[in-house]
Protein backbone atom coordinates (compact mmCIF):
# COMPACT_ATOMS: atom_id res chain seq x y z
CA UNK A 1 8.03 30.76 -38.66
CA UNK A 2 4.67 32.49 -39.50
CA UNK A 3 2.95 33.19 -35.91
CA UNK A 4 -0.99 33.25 -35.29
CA UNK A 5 -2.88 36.49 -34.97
CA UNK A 6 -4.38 35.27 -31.18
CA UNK A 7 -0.80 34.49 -30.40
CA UNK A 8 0.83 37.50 -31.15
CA UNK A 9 -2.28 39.56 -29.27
CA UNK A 10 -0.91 37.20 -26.37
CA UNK A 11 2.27 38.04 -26.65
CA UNK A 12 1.74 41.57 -26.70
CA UNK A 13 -1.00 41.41 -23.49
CA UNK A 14 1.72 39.49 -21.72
CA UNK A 15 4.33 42.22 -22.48
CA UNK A 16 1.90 45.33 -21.32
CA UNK A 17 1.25 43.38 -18.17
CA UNK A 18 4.98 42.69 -16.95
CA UNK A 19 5.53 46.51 -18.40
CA UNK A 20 2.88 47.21 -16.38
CA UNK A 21 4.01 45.33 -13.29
CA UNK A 22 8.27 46.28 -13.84
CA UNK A 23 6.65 49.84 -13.57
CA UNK A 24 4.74 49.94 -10.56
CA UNK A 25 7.71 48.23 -8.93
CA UNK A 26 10.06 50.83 -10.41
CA UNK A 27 8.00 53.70 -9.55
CA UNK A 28 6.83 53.14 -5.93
CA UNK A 29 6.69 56.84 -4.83
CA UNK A 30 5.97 58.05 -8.47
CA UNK A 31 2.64 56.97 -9.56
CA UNK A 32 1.11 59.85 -9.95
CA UNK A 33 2.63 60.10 -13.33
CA UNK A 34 -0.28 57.49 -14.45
CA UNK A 35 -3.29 59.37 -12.78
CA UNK A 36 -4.83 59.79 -16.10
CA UNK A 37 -5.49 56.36 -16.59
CA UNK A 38 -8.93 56.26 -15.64
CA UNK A 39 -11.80 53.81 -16.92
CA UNK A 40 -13.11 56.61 -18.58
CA UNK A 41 -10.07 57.37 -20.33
CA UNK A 42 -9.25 54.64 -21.60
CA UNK A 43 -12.70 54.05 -22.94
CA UNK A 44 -12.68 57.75 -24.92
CA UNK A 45 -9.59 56.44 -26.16
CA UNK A 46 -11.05 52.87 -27.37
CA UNK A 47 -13.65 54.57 -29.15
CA UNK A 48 -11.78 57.35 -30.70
CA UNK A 49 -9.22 54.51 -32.00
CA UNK A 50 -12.28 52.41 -32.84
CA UNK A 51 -13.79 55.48 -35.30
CA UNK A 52 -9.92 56.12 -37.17
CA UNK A 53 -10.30 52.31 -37.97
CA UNK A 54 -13.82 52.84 -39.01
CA UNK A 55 -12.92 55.47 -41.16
CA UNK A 56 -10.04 54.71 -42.68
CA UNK A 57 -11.74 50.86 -43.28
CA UNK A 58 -14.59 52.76 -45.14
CA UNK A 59 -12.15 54.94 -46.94
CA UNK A 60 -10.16 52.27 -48.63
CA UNK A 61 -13.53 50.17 -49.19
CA UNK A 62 -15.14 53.13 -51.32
CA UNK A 63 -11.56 53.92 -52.96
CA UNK A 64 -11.32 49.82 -54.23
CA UNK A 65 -14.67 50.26 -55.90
């Protein structure tokens, strides 16, 4: 069975969010560990993700021609 691309992105957000949730249940005491997980963060690391797509994209587009 061949799945979707939208379902598997479901699958995946509904796996991170019961990760998510299994940890902060785990780790009442302990969630300091995840302090760096800031807004900010998590946008620097969007965008730096976001550029090694970018630039590997562009690489294999000028390496086809």
């Amino acid at each position: 069975m061949k799945n979707c691309r939208i379902c598997l992105f479901i699958r995946y957000f509904i796996v991170s969010v019961i990760f998510i949730v299994i940890t902060s249940i785990i780790f009442v005491d302990d969630l300091s560990y995840f302090a760096f997980v800031t807004p900010w963060n998590v946008v620097k690391i969007i965008f730096f993700l976001g550029s090694l797509l970018l630039i590997f994209k562009l690489f294999e587009y000028y390496k086809k021609d």
